[in-house]
Each structure stands twice: as C-alpha cells, then as structure tokens.
C-alpha atoms as a PDB file:
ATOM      1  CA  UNK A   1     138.449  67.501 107.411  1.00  0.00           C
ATOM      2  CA  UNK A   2     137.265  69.674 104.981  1.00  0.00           C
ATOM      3  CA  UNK A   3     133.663  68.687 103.360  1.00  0.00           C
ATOM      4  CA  UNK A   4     133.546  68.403  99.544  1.00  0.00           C
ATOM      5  CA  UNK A   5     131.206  70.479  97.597  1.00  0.00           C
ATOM      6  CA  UNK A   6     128.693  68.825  96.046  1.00  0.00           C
ATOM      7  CA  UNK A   7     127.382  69.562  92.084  1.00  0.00           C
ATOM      8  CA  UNK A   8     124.175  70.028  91.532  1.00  0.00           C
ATOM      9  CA  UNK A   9     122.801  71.089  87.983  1.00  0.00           C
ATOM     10  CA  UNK A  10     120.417  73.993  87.882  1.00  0.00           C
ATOM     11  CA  UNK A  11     117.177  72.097  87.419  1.00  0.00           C
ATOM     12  CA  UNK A  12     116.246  75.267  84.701  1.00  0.00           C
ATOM     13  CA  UNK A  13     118.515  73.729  82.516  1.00  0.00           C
ATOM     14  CA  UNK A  14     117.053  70.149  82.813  1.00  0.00           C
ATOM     15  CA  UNK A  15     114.684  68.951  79.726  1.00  0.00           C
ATOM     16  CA  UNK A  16     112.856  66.382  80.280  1.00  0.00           C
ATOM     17  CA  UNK A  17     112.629  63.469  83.319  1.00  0.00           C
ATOM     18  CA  UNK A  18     114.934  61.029  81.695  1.00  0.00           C
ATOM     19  CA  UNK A  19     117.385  63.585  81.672  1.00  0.00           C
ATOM     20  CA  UNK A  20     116.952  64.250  85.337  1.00  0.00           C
ATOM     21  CA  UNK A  21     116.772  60.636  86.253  1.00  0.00           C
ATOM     22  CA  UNK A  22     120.216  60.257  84.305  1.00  0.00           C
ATOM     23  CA  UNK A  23     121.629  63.247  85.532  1.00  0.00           C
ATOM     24  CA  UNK A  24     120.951  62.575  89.504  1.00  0.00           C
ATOM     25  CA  UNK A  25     121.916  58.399  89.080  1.00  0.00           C
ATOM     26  CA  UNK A  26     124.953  59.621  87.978  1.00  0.00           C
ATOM     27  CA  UNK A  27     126.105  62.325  90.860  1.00  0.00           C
ATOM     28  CA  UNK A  28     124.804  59.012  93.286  1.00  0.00           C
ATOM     29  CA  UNK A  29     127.017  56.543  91.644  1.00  0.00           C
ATOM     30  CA  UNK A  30     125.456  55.223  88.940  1.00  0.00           C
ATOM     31  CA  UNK A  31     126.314  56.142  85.346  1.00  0.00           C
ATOM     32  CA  UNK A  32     124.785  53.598  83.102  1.00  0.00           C
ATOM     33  CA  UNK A  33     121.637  55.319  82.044  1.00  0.00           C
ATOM     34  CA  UNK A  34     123.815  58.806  81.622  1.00  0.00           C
ATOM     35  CA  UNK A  35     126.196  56.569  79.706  1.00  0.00           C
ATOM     36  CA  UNK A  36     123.722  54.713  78.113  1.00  0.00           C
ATOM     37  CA  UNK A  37     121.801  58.086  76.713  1.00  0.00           C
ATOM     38  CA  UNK A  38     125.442  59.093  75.410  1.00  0.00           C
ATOM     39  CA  UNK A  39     126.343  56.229  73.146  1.00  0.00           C
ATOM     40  CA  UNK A  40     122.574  56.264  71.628  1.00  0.00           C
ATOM     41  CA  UNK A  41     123.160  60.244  70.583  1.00  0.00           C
ATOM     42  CA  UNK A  42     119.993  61.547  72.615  1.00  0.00           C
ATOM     43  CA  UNK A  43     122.044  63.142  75.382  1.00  0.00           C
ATOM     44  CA  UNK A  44     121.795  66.743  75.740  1.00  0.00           C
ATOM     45  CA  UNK A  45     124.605  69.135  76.181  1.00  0.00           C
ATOM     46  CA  UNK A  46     123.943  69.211  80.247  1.00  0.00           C
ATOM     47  CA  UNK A  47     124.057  65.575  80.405  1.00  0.00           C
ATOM     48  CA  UNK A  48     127.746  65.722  78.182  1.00  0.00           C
ATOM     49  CA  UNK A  49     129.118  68.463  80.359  1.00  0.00           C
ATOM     50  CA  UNK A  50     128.292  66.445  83.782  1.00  0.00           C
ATOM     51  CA  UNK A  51     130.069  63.134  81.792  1.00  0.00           C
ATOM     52  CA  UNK A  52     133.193  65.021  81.416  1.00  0.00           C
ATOM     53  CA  UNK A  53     133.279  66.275  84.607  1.00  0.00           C
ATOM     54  CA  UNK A  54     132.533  63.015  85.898  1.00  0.00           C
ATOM     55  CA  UNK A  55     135.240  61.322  83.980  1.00  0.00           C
ATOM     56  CA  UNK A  56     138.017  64.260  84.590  1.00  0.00           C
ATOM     57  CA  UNK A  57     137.337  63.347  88.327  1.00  0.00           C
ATOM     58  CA  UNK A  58     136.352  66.935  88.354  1.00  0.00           C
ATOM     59  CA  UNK A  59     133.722  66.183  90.705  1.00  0.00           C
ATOM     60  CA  UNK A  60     132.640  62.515  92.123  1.00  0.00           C
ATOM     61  CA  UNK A  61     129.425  60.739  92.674  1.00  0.00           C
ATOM     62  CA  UNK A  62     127.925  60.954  96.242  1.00  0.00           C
ATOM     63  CA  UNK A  63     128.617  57.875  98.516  1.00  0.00           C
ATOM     64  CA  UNK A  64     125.040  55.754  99.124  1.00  0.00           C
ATOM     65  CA  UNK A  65     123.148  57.309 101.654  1.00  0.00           C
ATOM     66  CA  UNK A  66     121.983  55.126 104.267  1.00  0.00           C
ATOM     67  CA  UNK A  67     118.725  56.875 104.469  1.00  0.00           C
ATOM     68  CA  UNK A  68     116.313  57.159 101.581  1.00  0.00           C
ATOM     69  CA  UNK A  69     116.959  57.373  97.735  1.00  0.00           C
ATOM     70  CA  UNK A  70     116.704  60.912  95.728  1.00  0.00           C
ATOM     71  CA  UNK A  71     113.026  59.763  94.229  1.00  0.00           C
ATOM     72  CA  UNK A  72     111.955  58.666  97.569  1.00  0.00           C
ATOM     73  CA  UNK A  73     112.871  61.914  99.287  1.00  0.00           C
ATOM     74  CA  UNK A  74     110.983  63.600  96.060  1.00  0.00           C
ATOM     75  CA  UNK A  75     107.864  61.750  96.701  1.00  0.00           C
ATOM     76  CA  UNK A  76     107.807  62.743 100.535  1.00  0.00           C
ATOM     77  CA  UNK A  77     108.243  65.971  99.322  1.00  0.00           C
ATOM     78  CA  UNK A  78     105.746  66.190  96.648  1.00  0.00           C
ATOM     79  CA  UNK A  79     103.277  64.498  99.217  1.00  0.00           C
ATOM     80  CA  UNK A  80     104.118  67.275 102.181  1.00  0.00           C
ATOM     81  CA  UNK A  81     103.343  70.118  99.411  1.00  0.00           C
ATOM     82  CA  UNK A  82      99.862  68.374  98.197  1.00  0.00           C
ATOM     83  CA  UNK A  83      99.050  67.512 101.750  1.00  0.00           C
ATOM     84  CA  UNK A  84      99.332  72.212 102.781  1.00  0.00           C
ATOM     85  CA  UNK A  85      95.892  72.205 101.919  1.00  0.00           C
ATOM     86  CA  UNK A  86      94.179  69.047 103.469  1.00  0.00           C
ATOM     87  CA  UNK A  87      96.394  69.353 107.123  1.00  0.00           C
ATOM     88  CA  UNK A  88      97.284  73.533 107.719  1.00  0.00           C
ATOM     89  CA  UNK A  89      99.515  72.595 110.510  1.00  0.00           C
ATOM     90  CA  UNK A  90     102.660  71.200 109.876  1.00  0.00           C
ATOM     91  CA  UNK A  91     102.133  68.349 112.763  1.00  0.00           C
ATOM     92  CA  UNK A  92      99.735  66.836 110.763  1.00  0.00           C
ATOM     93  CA  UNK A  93     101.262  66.739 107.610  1.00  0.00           C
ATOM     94  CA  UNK A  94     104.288  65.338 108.857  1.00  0.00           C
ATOM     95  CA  UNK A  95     102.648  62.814 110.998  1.00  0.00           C
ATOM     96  CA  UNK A  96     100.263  61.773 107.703  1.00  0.00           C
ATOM     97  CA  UNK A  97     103.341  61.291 106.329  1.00  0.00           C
ATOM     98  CA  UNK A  98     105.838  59.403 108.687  1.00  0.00           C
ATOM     99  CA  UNK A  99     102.745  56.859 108.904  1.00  0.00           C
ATOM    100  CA  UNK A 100     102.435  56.196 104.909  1.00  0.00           C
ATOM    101  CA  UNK A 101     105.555  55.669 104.265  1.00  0.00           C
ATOM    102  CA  UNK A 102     106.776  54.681 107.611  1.00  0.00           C
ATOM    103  CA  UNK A 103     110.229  57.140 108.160  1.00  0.00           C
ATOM    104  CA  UNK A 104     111.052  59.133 110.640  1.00  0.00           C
ATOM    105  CA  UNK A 105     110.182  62.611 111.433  1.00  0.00           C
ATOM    106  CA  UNK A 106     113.807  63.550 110.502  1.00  0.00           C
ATOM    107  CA  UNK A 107     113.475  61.894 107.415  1.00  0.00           C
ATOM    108  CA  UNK A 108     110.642  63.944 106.582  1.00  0.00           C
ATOM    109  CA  UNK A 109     112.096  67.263 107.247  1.00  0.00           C
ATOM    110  CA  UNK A 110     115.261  66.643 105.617  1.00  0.00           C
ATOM    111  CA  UNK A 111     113.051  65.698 102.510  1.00  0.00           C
ATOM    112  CA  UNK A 112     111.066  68.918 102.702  1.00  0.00           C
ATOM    113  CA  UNK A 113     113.980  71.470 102.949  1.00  0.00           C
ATOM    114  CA  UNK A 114     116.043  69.327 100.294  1.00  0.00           C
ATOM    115  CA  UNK A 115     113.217  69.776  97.580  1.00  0.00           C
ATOM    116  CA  UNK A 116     111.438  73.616  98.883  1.00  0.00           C
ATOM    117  CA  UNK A 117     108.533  74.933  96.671  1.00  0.00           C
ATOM    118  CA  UNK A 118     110.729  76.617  93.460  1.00  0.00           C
ATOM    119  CA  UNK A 119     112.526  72.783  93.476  1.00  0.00           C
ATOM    120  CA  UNK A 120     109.085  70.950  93.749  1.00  0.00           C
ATOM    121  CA  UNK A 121     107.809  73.245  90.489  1.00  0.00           C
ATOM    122  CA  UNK A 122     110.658  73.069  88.273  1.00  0.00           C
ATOM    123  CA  UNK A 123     110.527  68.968  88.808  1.00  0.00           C
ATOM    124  CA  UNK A 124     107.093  69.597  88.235  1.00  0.00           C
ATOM    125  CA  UNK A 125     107.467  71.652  85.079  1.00  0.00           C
ATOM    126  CA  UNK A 126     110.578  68.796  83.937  1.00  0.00           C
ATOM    127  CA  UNK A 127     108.646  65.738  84.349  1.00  0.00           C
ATOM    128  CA  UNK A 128     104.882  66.880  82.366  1.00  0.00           C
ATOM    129  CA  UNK A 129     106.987  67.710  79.447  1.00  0.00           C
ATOM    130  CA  UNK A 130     106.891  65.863  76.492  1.00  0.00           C
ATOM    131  CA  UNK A 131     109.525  63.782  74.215  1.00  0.00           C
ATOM    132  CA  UNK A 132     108.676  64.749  70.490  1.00  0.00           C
ATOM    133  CA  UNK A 133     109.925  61.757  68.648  1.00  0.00           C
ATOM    134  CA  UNK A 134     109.208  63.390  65.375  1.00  0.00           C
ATOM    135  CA  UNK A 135     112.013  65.378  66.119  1.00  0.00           C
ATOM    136  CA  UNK A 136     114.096  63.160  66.064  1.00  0.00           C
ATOM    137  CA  UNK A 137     115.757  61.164  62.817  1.00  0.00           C
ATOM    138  CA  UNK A 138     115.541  57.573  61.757  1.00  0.00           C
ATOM    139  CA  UNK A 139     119.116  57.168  62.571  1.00  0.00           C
ATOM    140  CA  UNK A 140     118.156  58.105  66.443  1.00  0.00           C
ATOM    141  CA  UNK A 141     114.904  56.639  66.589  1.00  0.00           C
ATOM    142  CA  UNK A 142     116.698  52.875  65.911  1.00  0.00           C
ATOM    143  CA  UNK A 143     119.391  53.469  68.086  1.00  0.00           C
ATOM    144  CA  UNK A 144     117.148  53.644  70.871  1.00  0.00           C
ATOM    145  CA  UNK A 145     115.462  51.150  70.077  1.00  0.00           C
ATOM    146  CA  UNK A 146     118.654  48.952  69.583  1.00  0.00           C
ATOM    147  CA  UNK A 147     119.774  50.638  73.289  1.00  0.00           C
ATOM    148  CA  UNK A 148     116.385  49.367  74.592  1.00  0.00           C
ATOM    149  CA  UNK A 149     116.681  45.836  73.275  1.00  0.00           C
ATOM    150  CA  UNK A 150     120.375  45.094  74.521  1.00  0.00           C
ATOM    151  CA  UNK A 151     119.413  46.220  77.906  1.00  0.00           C
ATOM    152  CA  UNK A 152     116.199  43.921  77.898  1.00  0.00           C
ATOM    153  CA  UNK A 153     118.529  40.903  77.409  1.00  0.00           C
ATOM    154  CA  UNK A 154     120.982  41.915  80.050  1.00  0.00           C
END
C-alpha cells in the first residue's frame, strides 16, 4: 500500500496564529474555523488556496491520531527547547518532561523531531505577531463580530 503524502504549508508563509490554528484544524479534519475565517472575508490567500485544495479532494485531512493533538506535541516541543539550558543532557529533559505531562518517552521524541529548532522559531515568530485591526474596514470589523456572536450561541 502506498502511503499518501501529506501537505504541509511552509510555515514562512503563515501570518499570524489564527491562521495557523485554522490552517492545521483543517489538514486534521476540522474545517470550521478555516471555513469560518472564509465567509467573514479575513482569510488570507494561504488559507483560500488550502480550501480549494481541500474541497477539490486534492489533498485530504489526516485521520485522528490516537496519540497527542498538533498543539500538544507543540507544547512538548517548545518545553524540550526551553528546558536545553536548565538539563544539558537529553535524559533529563526528556524525563522532566514525560513526568509533567505524563507521555511516553516515544511521545516525546516524536514531538521533538516533528517541530526541530527552524519549526519551533517560525511558530515562534507567527504567534508574537500582532492583528492590526485598524487595518481593517468597518465592513470586516462587524462581520467578525457577527461571526463571533453566532458561534457564541451555537
């Protein structure tokens, strides 16, 4: 059986964190924050391409994993790179680890080689960067608004 490639966005091209967060719940399954940004107008070209593609069954959303989520994998990550400079052996960091948030060793290394150091610094870069709502018209400004109110009631 041949194994299907997966699509993953260059994370240079990525804006801000909502986009990621829209971006990666779609290529895991779930489309209704991608579609959600699309019908309020704030989507950016990245997030329109990956919609098409997604709807020309061009590519297809991951199955579930039956490990961790993408964000938890991130945050074991993000915790093995702060953690270089308290534990200098790699033991100790992943043992530090597997005890907070109580995963295996496996778990931790798949994490780590998933997100390496140019990953961990472009998510870095993607999620300290602002939203300037300025930018943005009155037209766009109550349509998220109106996008955040219907999903409150849902």
């Amino acid at each position: 059986m041949r194994k299907r490639a997966s699509y993953e966005p260059p994370l240079s091209e990525v804006k801000d964190r909502h986009e990621l967060h829209s971006i990666w719940s779609a290529l895991e399954g779930d489309s209704r924050s991608l579609r959600t940004r699309l019908s309020v107008g704030i989507a950016t070209n990245l997030e329109m391409k990956i919609e098409a593609r997604l709807s020309a069954k061009e590519i297809r959303p991951r199955r579930p994993r039956r490990g961790l989520s993408r964000q938890s994998r991130l945050m074991i990550a993000q915790t093995f790179a702060i953690l270089k400079k308290k534990f200098p052996k790699v033991m100790a960091r992943r043992a530090a680890i597997v005890a907070r948030f109580k995963v295996s060793e496996r778990h931790v290394d798949n994490a780590v080689e998933e997100f390496d150091g140019e990953a961990l610094y472009e998510i870095d870069r993607i999620t300290r960067a602002k939203v300037d709502l300025r930018a943005l018209d009155r037209d766009s400004l109550a349509r998220i608004v109106q996008s955040f109110r219907t999903h409150a009631r849902k």
